[in-house]
N, C-alpha and C. Protein backbone atom coordinates (compact mmCIF):
# COMPACT_ATOMS: atom_id res chain seq x y z
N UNK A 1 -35.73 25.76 -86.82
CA UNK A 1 -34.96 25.85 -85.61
C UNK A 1 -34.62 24.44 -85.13
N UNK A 2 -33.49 24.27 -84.77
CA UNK A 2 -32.93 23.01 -84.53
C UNK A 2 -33.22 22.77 -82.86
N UNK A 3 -33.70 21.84 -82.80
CA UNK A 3 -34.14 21.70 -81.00
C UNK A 3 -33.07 20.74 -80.59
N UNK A 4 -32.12 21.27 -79.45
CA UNK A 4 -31.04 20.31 -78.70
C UNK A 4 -31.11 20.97 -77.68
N UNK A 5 -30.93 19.97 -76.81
CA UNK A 5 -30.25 20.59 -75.36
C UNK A 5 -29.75 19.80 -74.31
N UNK A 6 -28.58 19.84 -73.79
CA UNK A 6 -27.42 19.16 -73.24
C UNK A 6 -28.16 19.37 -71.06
N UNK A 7 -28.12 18.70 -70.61
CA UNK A 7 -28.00 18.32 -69.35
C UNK A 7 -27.20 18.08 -68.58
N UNK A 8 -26.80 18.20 -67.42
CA UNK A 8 -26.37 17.54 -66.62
C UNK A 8 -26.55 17.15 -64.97
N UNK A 9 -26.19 16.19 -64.63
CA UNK A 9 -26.77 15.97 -63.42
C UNK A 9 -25.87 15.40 -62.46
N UNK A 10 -25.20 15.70 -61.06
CA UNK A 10 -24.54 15.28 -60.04
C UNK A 10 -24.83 14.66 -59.09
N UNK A 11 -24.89 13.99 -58.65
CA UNK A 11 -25.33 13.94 -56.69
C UNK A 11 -24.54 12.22 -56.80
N UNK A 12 -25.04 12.57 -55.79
CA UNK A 12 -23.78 11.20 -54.51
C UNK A 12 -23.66 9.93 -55.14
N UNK A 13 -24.88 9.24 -55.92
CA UNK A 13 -25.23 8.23 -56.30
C UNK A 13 -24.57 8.37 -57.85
N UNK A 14 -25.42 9.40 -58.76
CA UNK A 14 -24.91 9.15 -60.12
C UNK A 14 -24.06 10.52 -60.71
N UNK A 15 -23.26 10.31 -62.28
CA UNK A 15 -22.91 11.88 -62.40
C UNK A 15 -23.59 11.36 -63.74
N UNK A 16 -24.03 12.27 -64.82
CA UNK A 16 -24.36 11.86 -65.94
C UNK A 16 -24.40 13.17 -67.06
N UNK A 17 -24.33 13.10 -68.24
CA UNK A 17 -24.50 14.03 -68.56
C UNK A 17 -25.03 13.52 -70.09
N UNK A 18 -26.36 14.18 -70.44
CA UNK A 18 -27.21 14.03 -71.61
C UNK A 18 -27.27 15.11 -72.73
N UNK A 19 -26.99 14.34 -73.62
CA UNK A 19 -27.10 15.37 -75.03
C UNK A 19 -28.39 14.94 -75.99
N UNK A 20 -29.15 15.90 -76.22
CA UNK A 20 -30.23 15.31 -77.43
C UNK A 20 -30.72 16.23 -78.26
N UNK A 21 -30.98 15.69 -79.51
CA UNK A 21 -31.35 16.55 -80.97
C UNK A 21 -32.75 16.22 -81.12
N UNK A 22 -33.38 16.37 -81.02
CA UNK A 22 -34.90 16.49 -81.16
C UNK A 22 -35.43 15.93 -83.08
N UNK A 23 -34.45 16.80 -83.79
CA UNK A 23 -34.63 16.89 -85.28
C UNK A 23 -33.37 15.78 -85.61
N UNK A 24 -32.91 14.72 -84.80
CA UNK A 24 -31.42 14.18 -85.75
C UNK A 24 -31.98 12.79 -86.51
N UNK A 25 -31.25 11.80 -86.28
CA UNK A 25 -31.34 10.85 -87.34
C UNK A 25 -31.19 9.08 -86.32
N UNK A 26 -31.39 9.38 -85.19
CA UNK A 26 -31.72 8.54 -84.53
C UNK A 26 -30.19 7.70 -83.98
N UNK A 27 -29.34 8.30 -83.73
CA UNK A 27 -28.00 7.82 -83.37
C UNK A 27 -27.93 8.04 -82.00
N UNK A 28 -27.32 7.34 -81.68
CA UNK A 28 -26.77 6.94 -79.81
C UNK A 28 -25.22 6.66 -79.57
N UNK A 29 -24.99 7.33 -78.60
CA UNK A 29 -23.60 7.35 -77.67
C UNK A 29 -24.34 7.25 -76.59
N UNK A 30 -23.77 5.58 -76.03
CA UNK A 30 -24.92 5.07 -74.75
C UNK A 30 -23.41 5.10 -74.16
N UNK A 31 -23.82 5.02 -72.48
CA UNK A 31 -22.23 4.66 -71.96
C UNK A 31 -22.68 4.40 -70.21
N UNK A 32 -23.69 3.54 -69.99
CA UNK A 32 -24.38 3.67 -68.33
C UNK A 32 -23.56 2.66 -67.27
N UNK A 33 -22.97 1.67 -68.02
CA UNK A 33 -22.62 0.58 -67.47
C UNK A 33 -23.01 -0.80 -67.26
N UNK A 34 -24.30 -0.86 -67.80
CA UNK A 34 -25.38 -1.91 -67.75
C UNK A 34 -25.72 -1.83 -69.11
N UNK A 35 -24.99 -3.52 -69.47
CA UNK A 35 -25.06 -3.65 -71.05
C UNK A 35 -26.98 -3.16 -71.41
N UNK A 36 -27.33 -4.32 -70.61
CA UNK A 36 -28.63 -4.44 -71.31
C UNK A 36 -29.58 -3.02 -71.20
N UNK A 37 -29.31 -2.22 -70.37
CA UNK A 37 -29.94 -1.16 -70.59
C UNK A 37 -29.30 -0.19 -71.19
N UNK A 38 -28.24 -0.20 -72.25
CA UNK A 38 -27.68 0.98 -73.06
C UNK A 38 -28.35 -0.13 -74.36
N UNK A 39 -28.35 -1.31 -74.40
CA UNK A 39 -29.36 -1.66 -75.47
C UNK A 39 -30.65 -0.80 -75.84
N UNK A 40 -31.27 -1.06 -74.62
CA UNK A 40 -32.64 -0.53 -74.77
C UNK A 40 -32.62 1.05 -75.11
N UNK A 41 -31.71 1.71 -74.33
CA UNK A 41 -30.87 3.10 -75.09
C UNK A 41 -30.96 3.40 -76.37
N UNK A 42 -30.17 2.72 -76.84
CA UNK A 42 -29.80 2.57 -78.42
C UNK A 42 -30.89 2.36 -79.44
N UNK A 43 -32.13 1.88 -78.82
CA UNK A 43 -33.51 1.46 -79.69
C UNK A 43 -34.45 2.55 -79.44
N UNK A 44 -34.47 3.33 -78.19
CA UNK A 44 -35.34 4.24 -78.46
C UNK A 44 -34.54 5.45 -78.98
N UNK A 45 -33.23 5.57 -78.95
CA UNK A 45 -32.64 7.06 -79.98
C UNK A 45 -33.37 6.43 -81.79
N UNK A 46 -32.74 5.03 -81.80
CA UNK A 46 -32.93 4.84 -82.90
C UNK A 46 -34.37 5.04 -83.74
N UNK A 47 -35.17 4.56 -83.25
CA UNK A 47 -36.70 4.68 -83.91
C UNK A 47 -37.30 5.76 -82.92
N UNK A 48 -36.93 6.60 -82.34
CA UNK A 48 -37.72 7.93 -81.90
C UNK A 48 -37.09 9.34 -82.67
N UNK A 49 -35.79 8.65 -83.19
CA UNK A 49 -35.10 9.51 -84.49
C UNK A 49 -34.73 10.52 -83.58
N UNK A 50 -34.57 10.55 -82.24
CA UNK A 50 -33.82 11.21 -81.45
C UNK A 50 -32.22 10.89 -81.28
N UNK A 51 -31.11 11.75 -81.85
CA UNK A 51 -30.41 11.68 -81.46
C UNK A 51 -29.99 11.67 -79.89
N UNK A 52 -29.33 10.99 -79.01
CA UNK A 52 -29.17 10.76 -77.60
C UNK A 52 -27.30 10.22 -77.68
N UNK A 53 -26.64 11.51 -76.87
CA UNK A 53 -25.59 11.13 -76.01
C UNK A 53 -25.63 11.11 -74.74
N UNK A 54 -25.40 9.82 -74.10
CA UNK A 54 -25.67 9.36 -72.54
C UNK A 54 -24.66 9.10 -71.89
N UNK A 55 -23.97 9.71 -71.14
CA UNK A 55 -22.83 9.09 -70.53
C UNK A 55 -23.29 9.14 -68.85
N UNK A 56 -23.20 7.89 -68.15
CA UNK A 56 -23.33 7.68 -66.95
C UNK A 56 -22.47 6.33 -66.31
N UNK A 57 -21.85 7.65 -64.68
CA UNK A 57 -20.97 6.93 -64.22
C UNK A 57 -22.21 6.93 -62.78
N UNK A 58 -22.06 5.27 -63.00
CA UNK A 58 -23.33 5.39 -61.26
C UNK A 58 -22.88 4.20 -59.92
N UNK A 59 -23.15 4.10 -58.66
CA UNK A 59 -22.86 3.48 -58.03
C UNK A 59 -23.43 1.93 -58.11
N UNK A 60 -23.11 1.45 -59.46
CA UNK A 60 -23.33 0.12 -59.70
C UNK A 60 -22.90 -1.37 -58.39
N UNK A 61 -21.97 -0.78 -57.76
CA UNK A 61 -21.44 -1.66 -56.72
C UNK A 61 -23.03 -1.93 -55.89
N UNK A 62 -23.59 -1.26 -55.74
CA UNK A 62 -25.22 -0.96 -54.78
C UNK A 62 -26.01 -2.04 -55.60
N UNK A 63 -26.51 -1.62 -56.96
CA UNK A 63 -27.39 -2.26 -58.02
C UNK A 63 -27.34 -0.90 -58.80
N UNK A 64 -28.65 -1.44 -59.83
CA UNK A 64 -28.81 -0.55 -60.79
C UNK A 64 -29.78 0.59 -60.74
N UNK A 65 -30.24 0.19 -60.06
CA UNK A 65 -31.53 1.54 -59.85
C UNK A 65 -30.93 2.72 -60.06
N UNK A 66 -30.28 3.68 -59.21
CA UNK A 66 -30.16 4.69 -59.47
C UNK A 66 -29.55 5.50 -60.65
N UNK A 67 -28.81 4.24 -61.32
CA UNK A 67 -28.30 4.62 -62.89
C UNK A 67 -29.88 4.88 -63.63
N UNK A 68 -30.24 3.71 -63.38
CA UNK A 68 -31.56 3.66 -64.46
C UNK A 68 -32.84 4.86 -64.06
N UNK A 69 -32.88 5.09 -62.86
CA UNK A 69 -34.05 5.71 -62.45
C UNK A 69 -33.57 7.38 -63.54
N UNK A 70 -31.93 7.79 -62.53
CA UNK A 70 -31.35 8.89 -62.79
C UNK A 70 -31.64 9.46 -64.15
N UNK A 71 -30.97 8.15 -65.46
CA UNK A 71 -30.76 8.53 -66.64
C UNK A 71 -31.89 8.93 -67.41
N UNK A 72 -33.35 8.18 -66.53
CA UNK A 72 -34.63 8.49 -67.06
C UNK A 72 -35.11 9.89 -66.93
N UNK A 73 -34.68 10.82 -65.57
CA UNK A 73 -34.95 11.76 -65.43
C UNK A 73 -34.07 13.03 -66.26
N UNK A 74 -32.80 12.36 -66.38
CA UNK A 74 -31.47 13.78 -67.10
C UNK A 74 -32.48 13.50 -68.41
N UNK A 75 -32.88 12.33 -69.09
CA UNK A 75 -33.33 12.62 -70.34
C UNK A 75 -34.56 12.95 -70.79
N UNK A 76 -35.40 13.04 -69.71
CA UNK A 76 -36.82 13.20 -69.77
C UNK A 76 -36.37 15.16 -70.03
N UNK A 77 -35.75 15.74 -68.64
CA UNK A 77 -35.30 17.08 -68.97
C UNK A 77 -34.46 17.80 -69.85
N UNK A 78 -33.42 16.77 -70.81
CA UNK A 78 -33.20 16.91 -71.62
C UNK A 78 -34.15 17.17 -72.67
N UNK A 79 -34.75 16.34 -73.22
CA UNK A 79 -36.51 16.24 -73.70
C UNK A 79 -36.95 17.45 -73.69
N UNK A 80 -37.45 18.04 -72.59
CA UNK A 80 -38.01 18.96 -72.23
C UNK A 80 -37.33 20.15 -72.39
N UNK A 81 -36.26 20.36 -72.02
CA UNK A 81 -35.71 21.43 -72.78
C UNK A 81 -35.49 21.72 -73.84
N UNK A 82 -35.18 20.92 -74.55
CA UNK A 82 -35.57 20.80 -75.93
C UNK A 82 -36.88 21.41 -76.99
N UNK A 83 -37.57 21.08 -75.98
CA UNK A 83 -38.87 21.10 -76.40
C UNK A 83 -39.29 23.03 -76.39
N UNK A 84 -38.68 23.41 -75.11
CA UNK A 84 -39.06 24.91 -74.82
C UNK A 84 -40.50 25.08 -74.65
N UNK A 85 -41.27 26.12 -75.04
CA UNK A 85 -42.40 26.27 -75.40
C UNK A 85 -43.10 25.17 -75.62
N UNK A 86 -42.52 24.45 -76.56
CA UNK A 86 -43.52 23.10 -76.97
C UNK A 86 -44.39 23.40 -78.02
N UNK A 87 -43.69 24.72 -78.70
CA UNK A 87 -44.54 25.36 -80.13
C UNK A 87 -44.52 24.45 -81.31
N UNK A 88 -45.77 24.09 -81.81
CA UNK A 88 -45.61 23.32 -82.98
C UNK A 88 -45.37 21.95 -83.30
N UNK A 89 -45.37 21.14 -81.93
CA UNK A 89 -45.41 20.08 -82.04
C UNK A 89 -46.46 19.25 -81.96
N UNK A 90 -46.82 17.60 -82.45
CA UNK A 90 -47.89 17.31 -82.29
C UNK A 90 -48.21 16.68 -81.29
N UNK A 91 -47.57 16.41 -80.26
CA UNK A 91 -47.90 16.44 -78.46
C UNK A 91 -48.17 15.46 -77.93
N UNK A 92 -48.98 14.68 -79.07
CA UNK A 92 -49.58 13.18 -78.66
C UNK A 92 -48.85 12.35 -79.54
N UNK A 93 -48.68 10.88 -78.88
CA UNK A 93 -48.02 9.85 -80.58
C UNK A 93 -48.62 8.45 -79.63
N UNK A 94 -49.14 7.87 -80.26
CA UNK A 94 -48.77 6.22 -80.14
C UNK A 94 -48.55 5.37 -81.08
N UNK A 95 -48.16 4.04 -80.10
CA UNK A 95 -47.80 2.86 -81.41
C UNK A 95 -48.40 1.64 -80.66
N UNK A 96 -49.11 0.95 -81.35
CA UNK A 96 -48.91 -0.88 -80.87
C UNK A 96 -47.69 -1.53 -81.91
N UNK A 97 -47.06 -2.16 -81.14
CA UNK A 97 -46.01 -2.74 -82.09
C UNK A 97 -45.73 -4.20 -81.25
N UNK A 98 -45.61 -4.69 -82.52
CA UNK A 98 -45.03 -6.05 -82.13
C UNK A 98 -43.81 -6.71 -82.07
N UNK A 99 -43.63 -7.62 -81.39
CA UNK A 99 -41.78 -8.04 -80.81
C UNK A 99 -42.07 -9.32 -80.49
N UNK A 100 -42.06 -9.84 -81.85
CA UNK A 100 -41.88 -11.40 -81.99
C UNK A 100 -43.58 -12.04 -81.33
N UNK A 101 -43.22 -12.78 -80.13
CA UNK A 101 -44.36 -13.14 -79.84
C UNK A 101 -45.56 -12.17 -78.78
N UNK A 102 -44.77 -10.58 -78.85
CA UNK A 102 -45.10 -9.89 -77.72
C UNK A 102 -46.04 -8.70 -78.44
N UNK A 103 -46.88 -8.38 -77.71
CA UNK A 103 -47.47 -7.40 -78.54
C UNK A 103 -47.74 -5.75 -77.30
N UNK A 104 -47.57 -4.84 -77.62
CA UNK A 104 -47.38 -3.57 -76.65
C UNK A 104 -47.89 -2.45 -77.51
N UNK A 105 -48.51 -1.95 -76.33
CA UNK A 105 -49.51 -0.51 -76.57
C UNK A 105 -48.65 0.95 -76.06
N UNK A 106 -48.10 1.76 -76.67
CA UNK A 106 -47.41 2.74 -76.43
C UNK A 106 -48.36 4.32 -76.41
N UNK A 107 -48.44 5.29 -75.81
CA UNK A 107 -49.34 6.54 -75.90
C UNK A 107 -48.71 7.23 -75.41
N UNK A 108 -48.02 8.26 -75.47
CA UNK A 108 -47.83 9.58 -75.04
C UNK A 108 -48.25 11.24 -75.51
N UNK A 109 -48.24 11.94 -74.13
CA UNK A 109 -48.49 13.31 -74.49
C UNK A 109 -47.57 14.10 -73.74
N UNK A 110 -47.23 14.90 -74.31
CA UNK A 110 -45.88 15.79 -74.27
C UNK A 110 -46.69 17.40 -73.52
N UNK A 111 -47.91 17.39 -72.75
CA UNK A 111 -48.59 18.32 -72.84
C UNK A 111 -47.84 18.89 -71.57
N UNK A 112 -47.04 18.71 -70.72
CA UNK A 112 -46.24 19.49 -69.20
C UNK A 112 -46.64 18.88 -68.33
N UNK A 113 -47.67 17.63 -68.15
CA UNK A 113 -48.15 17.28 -66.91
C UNK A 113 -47.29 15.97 -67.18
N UNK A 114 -47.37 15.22 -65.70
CA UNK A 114 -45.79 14.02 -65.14
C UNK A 114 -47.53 13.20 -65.36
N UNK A 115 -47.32 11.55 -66.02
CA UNK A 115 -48.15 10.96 -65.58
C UNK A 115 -47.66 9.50 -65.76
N UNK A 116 -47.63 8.27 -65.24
CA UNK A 116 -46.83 7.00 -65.31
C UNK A 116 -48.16 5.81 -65.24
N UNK A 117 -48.67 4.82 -66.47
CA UNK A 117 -49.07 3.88 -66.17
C UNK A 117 -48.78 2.82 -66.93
N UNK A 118 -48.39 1.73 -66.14
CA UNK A 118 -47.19 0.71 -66.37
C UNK A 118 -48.28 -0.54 -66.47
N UNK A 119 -48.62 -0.79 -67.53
CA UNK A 119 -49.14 -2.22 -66.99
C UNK A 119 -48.43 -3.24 -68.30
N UNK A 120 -47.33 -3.65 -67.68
CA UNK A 120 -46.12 -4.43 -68.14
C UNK A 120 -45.81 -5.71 -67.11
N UNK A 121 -46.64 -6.64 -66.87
CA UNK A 121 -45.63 -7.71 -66.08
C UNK A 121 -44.66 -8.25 -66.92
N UNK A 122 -43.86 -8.73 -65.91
CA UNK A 122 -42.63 -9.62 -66.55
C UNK A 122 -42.61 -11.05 -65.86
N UNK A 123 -43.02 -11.93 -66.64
CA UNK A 123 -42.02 -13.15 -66.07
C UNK A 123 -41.80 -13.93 -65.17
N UNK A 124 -40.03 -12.88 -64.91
CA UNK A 124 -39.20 -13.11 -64.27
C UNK A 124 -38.71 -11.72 -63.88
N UNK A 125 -38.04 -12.05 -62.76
CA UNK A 125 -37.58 -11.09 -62.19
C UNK A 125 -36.26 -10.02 -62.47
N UNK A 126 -35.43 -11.24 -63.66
CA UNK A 126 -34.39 -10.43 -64.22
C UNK A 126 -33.93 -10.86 -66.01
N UNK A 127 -33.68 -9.79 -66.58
CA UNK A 127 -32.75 -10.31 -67.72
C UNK A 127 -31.31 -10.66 -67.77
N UNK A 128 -31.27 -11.55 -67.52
CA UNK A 128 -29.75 -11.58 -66.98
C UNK A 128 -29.03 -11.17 -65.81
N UNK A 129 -28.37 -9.97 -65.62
CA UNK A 129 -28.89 -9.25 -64.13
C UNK A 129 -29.08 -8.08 -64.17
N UNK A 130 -30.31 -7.66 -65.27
CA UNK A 130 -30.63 -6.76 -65.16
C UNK A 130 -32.36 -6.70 -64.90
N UNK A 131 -32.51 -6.16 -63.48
CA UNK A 131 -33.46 -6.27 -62.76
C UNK A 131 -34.95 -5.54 -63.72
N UNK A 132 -35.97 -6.74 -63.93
CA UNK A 132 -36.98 -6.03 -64.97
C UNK A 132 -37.79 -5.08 -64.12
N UNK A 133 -37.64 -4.92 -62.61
CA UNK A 133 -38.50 -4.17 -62.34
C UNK A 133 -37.81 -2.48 -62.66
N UNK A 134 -36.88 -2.37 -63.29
CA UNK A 134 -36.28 -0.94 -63.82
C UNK A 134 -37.04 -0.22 -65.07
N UNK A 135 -36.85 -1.04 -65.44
CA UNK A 135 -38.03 -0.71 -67.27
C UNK A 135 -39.28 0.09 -66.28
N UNK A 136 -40.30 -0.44 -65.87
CA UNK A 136 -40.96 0.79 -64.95
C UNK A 136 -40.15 2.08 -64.66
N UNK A 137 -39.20 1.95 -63.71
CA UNK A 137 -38.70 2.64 -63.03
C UNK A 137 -38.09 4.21 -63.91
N UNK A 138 -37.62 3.80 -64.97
CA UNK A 138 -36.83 4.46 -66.14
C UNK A 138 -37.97 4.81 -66.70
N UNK A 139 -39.32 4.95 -67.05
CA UNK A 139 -40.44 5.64 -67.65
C UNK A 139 -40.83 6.68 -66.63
N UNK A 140 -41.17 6.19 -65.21
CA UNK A 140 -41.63 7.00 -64.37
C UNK A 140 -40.84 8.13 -64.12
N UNK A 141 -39.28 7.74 -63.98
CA UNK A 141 -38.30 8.77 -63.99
C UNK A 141 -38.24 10.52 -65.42
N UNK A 142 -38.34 9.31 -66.70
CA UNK A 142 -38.71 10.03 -67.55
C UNK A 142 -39.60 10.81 -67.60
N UNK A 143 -41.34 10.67 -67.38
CA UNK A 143 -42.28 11.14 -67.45
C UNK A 143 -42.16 12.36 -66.44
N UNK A 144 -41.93 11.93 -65.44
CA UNK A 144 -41.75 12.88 -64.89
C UNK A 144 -40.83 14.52 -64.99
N UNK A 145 -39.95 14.00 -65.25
CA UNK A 145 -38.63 15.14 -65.90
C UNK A 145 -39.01 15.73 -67.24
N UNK A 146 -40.32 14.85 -68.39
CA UNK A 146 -39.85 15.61 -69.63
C UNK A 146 -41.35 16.19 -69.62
N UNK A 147 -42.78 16.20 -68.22
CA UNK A 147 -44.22 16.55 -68.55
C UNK A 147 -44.58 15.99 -69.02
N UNK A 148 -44.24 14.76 -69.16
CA UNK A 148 -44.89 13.96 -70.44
C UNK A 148 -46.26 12.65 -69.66
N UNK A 149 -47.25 12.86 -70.21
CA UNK A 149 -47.81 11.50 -70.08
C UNK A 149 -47.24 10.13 -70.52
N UNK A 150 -47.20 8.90 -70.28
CA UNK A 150 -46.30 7.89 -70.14
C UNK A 150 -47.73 6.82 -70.20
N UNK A 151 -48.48 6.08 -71.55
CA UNK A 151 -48.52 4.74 -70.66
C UNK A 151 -48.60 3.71 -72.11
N UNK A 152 -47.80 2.82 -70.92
CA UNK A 152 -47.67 1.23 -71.41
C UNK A 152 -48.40 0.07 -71.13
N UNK A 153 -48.56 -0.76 -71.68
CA UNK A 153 -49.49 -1.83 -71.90
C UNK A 153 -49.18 -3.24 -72.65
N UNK A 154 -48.67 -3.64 -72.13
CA UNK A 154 -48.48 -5.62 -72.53
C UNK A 154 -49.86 -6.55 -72.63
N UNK A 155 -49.83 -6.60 -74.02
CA UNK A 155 -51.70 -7.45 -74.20
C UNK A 155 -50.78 -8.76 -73.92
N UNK A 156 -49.86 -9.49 -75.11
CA UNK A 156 -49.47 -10.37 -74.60
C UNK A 156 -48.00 -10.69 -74.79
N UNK A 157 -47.15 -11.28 -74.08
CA UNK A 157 -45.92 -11.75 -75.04
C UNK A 157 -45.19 -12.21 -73.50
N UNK A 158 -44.33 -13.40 -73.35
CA UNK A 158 -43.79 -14.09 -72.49
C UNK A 158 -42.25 -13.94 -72.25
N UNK A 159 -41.41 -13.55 -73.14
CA UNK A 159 -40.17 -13.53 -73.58
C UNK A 159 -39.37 -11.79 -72.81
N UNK A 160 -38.80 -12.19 -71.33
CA UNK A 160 -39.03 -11.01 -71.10
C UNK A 160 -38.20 -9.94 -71.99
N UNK A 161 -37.12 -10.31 -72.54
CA UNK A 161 -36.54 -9.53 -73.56
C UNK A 161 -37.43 -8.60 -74.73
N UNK A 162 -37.79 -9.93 -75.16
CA UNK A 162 -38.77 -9.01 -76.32
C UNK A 162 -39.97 -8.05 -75.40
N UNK A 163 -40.49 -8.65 -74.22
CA UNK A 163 -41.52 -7.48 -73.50
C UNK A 163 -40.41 -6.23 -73.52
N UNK A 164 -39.39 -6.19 -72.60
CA UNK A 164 -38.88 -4.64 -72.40
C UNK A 164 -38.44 -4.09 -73.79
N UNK A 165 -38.27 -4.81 -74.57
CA UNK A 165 -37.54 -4.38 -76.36
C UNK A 165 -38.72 -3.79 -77.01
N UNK A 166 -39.85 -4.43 -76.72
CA UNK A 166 -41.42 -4.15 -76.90
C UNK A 166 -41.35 -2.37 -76.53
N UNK A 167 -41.76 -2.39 -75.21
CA UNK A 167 -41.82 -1.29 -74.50
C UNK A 167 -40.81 0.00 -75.23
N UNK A 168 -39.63 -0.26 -75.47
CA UNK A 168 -38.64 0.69 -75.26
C UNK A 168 -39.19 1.29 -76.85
N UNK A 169 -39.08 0.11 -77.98
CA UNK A 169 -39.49 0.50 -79.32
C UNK A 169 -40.91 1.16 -79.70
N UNK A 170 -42.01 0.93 -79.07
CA UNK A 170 -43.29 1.30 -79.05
C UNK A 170 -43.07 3.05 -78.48
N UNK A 171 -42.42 2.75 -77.22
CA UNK A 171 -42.30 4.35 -76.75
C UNK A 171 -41.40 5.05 -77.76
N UNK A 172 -40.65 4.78 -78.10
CA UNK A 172 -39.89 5.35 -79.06
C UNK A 172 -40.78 6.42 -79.96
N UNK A 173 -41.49 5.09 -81.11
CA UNK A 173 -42.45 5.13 -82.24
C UNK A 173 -43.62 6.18 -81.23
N UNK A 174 -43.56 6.08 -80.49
CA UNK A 174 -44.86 7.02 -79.82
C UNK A 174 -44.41 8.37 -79.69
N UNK A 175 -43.34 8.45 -78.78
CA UNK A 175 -42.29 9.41 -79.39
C UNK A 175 -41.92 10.51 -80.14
N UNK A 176 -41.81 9.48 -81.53
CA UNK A 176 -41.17 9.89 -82.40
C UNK A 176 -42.54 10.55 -82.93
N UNK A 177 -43.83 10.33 -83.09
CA UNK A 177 -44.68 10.65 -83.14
C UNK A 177 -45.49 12.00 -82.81
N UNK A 178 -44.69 12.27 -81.36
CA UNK A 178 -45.15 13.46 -80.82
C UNK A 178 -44.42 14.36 -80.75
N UNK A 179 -43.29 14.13 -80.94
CA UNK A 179 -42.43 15.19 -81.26
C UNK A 179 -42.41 15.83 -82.59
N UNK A 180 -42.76 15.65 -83.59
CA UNK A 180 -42.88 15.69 -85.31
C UNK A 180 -43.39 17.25 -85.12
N UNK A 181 -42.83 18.16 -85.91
CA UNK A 181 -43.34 19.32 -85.81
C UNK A 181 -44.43 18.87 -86.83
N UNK A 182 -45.66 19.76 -86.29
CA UNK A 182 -46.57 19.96 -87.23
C UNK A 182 -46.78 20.89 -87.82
N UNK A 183 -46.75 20.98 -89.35
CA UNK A 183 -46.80 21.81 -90.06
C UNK A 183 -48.34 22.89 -90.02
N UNK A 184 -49.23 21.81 -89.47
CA UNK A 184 -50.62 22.65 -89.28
C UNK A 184 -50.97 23.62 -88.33
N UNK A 185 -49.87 23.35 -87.27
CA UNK A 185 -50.04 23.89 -86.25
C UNK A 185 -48.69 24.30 -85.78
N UNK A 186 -48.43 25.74 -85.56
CA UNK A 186 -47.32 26.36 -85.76
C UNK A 186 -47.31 26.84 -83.87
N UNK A 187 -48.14 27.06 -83.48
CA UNK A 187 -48.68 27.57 -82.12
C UNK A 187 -48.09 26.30 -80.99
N UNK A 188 -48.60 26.58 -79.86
CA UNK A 188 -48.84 25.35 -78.95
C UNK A 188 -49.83 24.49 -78.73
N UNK A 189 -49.90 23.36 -78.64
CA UNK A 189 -50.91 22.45 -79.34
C UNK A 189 -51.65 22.39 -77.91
N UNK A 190 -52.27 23.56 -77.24
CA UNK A 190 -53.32 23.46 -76.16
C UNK A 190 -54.41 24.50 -76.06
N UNK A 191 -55.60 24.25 -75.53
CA UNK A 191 -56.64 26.04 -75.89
C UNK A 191 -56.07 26.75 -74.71
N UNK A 192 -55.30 26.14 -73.65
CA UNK A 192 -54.73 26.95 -72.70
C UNK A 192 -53.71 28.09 -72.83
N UNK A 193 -53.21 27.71 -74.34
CA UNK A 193 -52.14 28.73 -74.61
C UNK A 193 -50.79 28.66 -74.03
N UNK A 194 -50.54 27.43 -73.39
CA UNK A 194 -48.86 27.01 -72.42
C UNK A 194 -48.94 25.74 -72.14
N UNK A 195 -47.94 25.18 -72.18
CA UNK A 195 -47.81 23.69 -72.28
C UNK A 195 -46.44 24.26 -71.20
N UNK A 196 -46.46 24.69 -70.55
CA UNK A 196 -45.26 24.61 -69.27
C UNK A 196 -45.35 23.59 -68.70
N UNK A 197 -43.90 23.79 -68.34
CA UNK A 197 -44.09 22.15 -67.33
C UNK A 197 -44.47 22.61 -65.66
């Protein structure tokens, strides 16, 4: 069974609308308005082997937050719908991965509960002008929308690029990890018998 499922989301601030394949080949149609965060886009479709179409029109004139917070949540529930039941998947994934001089601890669980822990400083306050305190912001949004446990961890690395490139690729690989149907386990991967969100 092929797992996709399309989103969409309105209100005053953003309009957006999310497409994702659960089973694709890791391709992206990013479109938010903020180069550097359809980058980071483009790296977790790519190595979470989630296909992701993102199109978001947001009140950038303000800042970026509400693009970034928004797009975290249409795709976290994208995610999650996807997911349905949550039969057969392996629920948990992490990665430590490294990014040049940066090194990051990635863990997630896909089990229905929202959970966010960020321990990522940056730096500086921006990449260019894209404000690093969003990279938080865009996990918490996520976690929340897809049930997913969420946490990150910066042992070390200075370069704030490679930290959020860190982050985005690790979650990915963590990801990509927990989503993998498991062949051993055909059921829902809890003794509770429901992984609802």
């Amino acid at each position: 069974m092929h797992r996709t499922a399309t989103f969409t989301r309105r209100t005053t601030e953003t309009s957006i609308v999310v497409a994702v394949d659960l089973d694709g080949r890791g391709t992206a149609e990013v479109s938010t308005g903020i180069g550097f965060f359809d980058h980071m886009l483009v790296l977790l479709a790519a190595h979470s082997l989630v296909d992701m179409a993102i199109r978001c029109e947001g009140d950038l004139h303000v800042d970026g937050h509400h693009t970034v917070e928004d797009v975290g949540r249409a795709l976290g529930r994208a995610v999650s719908d996807a997911l349905g039941e949550r039969r057969g998947i392996r629920r948990y994934g992490h990665c430590v991965l490294p990014m040049d001089e940066t090194l990051v601890t990635a863990a997630v669980d896909f089990g229905g509960r929202a959970a966010t822990v960020f321990r990522v400083p940056f730096a500086v306050p921006a990449i260019g002008t894209f404000d690093t305190q969003l990279v938080e912001v865009f996990w918490e949004g996520f976690a929340a929308a897809a049930g997913a446990n969420v946490h990150l961890l910066l042992h070390h690395g200075h370069n704030a690029h490679h930290v959020a490139e860190g982050v985005f690729k690790g979650a990915a690989r963590a990801m990509r990890m927990a989503l993998e149907p498991d062949p051993r386990q055909p059921d829902v991967p809890s003794t509770k018998g429901s992984l609802t969100v």
